[in-house]
PDB file of N, CA and C in Angstrom:
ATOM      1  N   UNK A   1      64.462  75.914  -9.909  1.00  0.00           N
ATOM      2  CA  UNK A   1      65.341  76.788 -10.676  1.00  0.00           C
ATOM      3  C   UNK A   1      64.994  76.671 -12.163  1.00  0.00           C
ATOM      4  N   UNK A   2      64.973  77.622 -13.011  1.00  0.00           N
ATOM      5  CA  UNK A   2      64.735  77.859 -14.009  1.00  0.00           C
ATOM      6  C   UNK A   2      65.483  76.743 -15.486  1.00  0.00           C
ATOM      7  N   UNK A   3      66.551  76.382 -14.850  1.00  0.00           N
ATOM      8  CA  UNK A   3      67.182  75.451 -15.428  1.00  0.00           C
ATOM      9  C   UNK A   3      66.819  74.146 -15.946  1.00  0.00           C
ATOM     10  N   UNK A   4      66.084  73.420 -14.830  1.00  0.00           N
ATOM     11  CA  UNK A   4      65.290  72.305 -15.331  1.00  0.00           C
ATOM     12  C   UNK A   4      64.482  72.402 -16.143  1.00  0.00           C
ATOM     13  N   UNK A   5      63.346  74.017 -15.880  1.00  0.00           N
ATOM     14  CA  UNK A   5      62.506  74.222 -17.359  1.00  0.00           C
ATOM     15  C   UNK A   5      62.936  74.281 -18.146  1.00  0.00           C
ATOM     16  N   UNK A   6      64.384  75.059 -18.845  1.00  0.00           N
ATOM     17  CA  UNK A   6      65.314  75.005 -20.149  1.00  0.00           C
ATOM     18  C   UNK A   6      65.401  72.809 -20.199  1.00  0.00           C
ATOM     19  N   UNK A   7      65.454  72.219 -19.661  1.00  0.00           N
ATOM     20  CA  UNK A   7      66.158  70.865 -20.126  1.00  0.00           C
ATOM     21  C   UNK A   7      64.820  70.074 -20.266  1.00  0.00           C
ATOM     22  N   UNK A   8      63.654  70.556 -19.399  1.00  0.00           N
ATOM     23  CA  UNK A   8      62.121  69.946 -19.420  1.00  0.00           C
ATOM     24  C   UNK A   8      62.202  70.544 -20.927  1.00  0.00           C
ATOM     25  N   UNK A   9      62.068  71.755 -21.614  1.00  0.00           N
ATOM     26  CA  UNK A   9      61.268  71.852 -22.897  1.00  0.00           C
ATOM     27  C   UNK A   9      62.020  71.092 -24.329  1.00  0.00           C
ATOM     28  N   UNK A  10      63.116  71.420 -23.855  1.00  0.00           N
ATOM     29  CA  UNK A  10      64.246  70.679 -25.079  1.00  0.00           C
ATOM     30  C   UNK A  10      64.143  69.116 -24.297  1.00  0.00           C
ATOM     31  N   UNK A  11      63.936  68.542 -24.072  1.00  0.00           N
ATOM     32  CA  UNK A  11      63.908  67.095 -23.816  1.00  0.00           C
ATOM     33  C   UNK A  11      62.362  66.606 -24.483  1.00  0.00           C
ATOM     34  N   UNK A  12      61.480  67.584 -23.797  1.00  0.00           N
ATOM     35  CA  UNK A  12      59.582  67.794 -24.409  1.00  0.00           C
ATOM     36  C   UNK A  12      60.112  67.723 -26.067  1.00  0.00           C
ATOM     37  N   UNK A  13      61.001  68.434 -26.584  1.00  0.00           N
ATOM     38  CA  UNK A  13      60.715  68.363 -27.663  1.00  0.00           C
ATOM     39  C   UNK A  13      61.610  67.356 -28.847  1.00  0.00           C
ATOM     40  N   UNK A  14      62.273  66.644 -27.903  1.00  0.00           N
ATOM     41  CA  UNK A  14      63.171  65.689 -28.368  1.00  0.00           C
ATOM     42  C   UNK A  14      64.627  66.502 -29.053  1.00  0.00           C
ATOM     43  N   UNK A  15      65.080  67.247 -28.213  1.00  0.00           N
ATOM     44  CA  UNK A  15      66.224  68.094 -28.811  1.00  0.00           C
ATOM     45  C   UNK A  15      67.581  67.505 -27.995  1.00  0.00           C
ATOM     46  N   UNK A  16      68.493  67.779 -28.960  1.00  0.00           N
ATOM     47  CA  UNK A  16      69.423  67.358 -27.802  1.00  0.00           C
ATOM     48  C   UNK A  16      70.562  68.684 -27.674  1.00  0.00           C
ATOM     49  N   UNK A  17      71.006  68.716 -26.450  1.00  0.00           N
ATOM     50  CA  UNK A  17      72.271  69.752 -26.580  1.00  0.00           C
ATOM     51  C   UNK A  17      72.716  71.252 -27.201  1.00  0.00           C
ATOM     52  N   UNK A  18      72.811  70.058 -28.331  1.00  0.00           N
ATOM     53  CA  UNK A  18      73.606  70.397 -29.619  1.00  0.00           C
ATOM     54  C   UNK A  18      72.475  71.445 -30.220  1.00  0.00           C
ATOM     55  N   UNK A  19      71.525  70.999 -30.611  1.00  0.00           N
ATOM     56  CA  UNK A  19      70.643  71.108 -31.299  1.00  0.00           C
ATOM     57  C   UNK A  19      69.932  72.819 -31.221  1.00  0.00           C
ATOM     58  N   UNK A  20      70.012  73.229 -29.624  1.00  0.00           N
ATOM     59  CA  UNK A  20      70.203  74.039 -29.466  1.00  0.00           C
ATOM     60  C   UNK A  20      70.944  75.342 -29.295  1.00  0.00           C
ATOM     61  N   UNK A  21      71.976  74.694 -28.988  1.00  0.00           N
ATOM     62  CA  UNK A  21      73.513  75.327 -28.945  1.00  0.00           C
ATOM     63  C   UNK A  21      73.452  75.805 -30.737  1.00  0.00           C
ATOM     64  N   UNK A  22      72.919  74.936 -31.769  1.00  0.00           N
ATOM     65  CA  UNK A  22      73.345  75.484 -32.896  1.00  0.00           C
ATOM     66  C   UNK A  22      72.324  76.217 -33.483  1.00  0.00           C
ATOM     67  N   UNK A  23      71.033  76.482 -32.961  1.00  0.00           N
ATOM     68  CA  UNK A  23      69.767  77.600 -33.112  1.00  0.00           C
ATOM     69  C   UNK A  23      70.317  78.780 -32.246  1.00  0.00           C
ATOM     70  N   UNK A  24      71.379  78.662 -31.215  1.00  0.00           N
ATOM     71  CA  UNK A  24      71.387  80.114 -30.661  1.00  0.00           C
ATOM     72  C   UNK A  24      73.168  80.676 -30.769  1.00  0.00           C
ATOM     73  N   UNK A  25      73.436  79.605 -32.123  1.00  0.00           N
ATOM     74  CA  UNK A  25      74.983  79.908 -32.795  1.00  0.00           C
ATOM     75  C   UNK A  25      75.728  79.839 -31.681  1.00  0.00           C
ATOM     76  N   UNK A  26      75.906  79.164 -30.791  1.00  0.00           N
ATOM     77  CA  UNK A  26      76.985  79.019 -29.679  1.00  0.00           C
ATOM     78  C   UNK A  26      77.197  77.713 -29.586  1.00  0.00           C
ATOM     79  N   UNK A  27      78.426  77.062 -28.915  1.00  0.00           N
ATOM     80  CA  UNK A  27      78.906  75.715 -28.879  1.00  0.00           C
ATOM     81  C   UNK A  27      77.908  74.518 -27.760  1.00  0.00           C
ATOM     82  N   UNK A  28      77.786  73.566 -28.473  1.00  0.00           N
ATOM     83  CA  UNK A  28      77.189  73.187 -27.342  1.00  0.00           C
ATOM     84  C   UNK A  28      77.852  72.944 -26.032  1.00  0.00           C
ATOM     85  N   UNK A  29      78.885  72.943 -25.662  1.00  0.00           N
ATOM     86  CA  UNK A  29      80.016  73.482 -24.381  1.00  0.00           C
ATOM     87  C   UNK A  29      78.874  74.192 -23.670  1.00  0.00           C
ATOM     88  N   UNK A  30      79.036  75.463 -24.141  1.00  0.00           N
ATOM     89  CA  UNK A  30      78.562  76.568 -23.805  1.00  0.00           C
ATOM     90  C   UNK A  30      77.413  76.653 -23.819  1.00  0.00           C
ATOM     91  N   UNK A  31      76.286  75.940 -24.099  1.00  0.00           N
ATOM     92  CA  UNK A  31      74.970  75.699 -23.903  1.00  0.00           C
ATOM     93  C   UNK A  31      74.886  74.735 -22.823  1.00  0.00           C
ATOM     94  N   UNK A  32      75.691  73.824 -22.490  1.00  0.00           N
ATOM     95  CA  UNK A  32      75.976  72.874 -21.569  1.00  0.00           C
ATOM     96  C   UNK A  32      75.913  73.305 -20.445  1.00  0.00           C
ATOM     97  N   UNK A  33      76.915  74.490 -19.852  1.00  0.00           N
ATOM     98  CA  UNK A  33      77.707  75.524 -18.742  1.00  0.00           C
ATOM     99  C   UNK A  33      75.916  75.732 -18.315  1.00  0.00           C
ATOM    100  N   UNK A  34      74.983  76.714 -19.366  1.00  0.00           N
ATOM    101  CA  UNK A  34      74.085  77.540 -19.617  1.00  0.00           C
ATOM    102  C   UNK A  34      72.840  76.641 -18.550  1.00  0.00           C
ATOM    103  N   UNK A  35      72.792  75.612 -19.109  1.00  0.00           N
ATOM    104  CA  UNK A  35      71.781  74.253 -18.853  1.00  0.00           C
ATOM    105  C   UNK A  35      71.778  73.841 -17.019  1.00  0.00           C
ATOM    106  N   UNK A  36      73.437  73.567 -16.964  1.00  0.00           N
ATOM    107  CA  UNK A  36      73.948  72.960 -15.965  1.00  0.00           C
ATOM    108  C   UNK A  36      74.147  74.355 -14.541  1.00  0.00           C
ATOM    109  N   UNK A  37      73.813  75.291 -14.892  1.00  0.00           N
ATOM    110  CA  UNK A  37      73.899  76.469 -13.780  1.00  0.00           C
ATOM    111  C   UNK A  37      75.346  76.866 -13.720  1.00  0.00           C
ATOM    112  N   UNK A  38      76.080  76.545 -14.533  1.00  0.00           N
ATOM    113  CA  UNK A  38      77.261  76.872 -14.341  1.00  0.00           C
ATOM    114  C   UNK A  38      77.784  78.145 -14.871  1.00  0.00           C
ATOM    115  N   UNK A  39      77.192  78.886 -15.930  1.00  0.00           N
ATOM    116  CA  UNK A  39      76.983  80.445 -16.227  1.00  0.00           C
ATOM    117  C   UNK A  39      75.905  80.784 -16.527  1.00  0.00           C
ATOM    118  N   UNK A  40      75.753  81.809 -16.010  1.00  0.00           N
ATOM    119  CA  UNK A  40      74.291  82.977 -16.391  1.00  0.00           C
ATOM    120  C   UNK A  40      74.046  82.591 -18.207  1.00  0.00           C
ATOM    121  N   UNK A  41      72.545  82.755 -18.115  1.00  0.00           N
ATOM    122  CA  UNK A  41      72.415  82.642 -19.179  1.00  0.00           C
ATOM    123  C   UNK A  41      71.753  83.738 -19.976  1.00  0.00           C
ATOM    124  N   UNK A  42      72.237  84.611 -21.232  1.00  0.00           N
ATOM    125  CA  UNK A  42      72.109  85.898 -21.394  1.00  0.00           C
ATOM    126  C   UNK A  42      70.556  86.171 -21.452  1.00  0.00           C
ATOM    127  N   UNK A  43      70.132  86.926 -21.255  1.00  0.00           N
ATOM    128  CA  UNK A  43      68.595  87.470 -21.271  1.00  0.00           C
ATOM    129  C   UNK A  43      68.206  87.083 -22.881  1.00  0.00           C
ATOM    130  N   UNK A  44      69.188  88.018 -23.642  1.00  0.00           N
ATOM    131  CA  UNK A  44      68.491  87.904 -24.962  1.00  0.00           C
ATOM    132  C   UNK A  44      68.474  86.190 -25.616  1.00  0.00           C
ATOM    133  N   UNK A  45      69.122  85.783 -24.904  1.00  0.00           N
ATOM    134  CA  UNK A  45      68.865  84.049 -25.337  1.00  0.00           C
ATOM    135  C   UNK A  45      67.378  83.484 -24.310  1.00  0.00           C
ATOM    136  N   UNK A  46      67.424  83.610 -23.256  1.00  0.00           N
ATOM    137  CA  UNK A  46      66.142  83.265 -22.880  1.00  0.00           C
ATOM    138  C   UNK A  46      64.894  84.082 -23.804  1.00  0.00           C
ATOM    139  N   UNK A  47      65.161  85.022 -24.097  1.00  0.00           N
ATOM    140  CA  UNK A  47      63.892  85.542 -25.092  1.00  0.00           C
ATOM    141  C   UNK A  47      63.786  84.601 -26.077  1.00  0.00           C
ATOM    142  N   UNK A  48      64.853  84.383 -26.969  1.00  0.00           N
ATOM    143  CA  UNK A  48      65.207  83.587 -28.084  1.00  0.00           C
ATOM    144  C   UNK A  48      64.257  82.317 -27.989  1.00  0.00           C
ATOM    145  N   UNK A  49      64.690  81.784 -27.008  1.00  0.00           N
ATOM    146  CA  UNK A  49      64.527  80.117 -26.222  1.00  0.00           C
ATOM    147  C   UNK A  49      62.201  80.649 -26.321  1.00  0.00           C
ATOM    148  N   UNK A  50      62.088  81.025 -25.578  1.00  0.00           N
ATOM    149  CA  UNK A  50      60.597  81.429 -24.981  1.00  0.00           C
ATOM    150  C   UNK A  50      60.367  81.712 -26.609  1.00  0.00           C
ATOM    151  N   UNK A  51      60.438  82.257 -27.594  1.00  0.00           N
ATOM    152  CA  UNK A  51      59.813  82.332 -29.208  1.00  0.00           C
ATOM    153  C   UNK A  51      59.989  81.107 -29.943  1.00  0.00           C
ATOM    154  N   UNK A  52      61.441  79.977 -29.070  1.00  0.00           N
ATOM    155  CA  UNK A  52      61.364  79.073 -29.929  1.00  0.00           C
ATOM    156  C   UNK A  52      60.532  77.998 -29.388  1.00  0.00           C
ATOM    157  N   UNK A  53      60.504  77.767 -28.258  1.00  0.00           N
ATOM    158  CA  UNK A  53      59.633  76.831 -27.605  1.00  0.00           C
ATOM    159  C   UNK A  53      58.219  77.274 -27.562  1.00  0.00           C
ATOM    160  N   UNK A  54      57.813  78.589 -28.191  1.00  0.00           N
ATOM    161  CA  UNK A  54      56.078  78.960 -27.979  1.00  0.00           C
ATOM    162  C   UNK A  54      55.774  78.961 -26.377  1.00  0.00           C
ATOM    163  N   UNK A  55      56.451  79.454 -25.803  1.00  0.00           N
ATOM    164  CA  UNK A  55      55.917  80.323 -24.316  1.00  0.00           C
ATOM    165  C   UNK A  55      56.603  81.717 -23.886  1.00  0.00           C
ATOM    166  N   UNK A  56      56.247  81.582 -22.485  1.00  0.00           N
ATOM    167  CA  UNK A  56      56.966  82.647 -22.141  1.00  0.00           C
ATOM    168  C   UNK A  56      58.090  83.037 -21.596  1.00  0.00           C
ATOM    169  N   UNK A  57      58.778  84.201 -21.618  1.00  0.00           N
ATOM    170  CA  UNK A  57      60.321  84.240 -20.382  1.00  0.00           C
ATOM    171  C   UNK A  57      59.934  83.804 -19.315  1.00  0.00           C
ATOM    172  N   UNK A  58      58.563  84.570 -18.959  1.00  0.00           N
ATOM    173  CA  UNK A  58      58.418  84.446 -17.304  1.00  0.00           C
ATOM    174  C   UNK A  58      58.021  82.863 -16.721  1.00  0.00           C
ATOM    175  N   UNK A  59      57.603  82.196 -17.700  1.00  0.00           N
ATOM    176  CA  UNK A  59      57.284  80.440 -17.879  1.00  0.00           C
ATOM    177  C   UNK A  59      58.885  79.890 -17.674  1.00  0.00           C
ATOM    178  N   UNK A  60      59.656  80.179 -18.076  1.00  0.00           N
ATOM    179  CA  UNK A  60      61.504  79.746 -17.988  1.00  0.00           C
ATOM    180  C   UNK A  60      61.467  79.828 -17.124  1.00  0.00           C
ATOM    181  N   UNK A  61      61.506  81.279 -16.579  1.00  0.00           N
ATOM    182  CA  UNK A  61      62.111  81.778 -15.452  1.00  0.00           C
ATOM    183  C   UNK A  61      61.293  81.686 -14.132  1.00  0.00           C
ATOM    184  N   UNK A  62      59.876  80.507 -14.121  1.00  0.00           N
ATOM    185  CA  UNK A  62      59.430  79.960 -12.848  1.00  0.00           C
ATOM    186  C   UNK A  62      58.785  80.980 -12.376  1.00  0.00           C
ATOM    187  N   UNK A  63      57.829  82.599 -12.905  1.00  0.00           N
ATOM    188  CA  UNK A  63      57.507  83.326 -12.616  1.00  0.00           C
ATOM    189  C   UNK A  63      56.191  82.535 -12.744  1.00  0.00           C
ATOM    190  N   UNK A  64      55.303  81.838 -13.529  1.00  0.00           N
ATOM    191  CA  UNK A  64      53.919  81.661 -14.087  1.00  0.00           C
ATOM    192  C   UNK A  64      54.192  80.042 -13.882  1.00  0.00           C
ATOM    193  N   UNK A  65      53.341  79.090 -13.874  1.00  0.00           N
ATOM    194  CA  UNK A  65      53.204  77.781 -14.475  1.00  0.00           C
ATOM    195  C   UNK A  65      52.675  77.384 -15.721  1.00  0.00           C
ATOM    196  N   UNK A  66      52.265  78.961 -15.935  1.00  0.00           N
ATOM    197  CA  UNK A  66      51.003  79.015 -17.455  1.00  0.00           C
ATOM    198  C   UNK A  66      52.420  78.992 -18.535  1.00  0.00           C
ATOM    199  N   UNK A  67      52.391  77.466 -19.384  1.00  0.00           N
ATOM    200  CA  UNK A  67      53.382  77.174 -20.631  1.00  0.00           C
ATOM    201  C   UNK A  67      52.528  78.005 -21.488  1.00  0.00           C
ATOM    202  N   UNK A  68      51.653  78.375 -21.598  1.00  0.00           N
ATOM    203  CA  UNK A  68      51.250  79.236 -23.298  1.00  0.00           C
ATOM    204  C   UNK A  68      51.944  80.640 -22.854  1.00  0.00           C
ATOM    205  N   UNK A  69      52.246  81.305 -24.475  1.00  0.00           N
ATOM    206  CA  UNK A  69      53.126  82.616 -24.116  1.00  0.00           C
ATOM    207  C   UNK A  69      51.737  83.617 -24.285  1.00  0.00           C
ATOM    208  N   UNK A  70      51.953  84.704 -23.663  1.00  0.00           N
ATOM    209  CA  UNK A  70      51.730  85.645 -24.101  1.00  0.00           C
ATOM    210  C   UNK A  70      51.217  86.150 -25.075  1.00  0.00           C
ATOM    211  N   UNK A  71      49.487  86.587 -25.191  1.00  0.00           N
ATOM    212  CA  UNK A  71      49.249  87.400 -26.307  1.00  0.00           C
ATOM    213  C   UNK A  71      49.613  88.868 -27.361  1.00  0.00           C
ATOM    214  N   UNK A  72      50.215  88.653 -28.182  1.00  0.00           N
ATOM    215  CA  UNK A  72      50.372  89.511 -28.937  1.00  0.00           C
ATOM    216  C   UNK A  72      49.765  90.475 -29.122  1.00  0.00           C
TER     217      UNK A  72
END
Protein backbone atom coordinates (compact mmCIF):
# COMPACT_ATOMS: atom_id res chain seq x y z
CA UNK A 1 0.00 0.00 0.00
CA UNK A 2 1.09 3.26 -0.88
CA UNK A 3 1.28 4.36 2.66
CA UNK A 4 4.44 2.83 3.76
CA UNK A 5 6.09 4.66 0.68
CA UNK A 6 4.69 8.12 2.21
CA UNK A 7 6.49 6.97 5.86
CA UNK A 8 9.65 5.09 3.82
CA UNK A 9 10.48 8.70 2.17
CA UNK A 10 9.87 11.02 5.21
CA UNK A 11 11.72 8.63 7.54
CA UNK A 12 14.64 8.40 4.23
CA UNK A 13 14.74 11.83 4.86
CA UNK A 14 14.81 12.19 8.54
CA UNK A 15 11.39 14.07 8.80
CA UNK A 16 9.14 13.65 11.36
CA UNK A 17 5.24 13.95 11.33
CA UNK A 18 5.07 17.26 12.02
CA UNK A 19 7.43 18.35 9.69
CA UNK A 20 5.33 17.50 7.04
CA UNK A 21 2.01 18.20 8.21
CA UNK A 22 3.55 21.84 8.36
CA UNK A 23 4.97 21.89 4.44
CA UNK A 24 1.40 20.82 3.40
CA UNK A 25 -0.24 23.55 6.12
CA UNK A 26 -2.35 20.86 7.81
CA UNK A 27 -2.11 19.51 11.46
CA UNK A 28 0.01 16.89 12.08
CA UNK A 29 -3.33 14.92 13.43
CA UNK A 30 -4.30 15.04 10.12
CA UNK A 31 -1.19 14.02 8.41
CA UNK A 32 -1.16 11.21 10.96
CA UNK A 33 -5.03 9.86 9.85
CA UNK A 34 -3.27 10.47 6.05
CA UNK A 35 0.00 8.19 6.91
CA UNK A 36 -1.90 5.62 9.03
CA UNK A 37 -4.75 4.73 6.17
CA UNK A 38 -7.18 6.15 8.13
CA UNK A 39 -8.34 8.96 5.46
CA UNK A 40 -7.82 9.30 1.82
CA UNK A 41 -5.22 11.32 1.10
CA UNK A 42 -6.04 14.33 -1.32
CA UNK A 43 -4.49 13.91 -4.82
CA UNK A 44 -3.25 17.42 -4.87
CA UNK A 45 -1.13 16.61 -1.71
CA UNK A 46 0.33 13.47 -3.15
CA UNK A 47 1.47 15.72 -6.12
CA UNK A 48 2.81 18.14 -3.51
CA UNK A 49 4.61 15.16 -1.54
CA UNK A 50 6.18 13.53 -5.23
CA UNK A 51 7.84 17.52 -6.02
CA UNK A 52 8.90 17.50 -2.49
CA UNK A 53 10.56 14.25 -2.18
CA UNK A 54 12.01 14.45 -6.07
CA UNK A 55 9.92 11.49 -7.55
CA UNK A 56 6.98 10.48 -8.80
CA UNK A 57 2.98 10.15 -7.95
CA UNK A 58 3.04 6.95 -9.65
CA UNK A 59 6.41 5.93 -7.35
CA UNK A 60 3.83 6.78 -4.04
CA UNK A 61 1.24 5.24 -5.40
CA UNK A 62 3.22 1.65 -6.05
CA UNK A 63 2.55 2.07 -9.86
CA UNK A 64 6.65 2.06 -10.83
CA UNK A 65 9.57 1.00 -8.37
CA UNK A 66 11.57 3.63 -10.46
CA UNK A 67 12.16 6.51 -7.22
CA UNK A 68 13.51 9.12 -9.91
CA UNK A 69 10.51 11.39 -11.12
CA UNK A 70 9.74 12.03 -14.30
CA UNK A 71 11.34 14.04 -17.03
CA UNK A 72 10.31 17.40 -17.62
Amino acid sequence: MYLRRLKDLREDKDLKQKDIAEFLKITRQQYGLYETGKRDMPAEFIKSLAMFYDTSTDYILELTNNVEPYKK
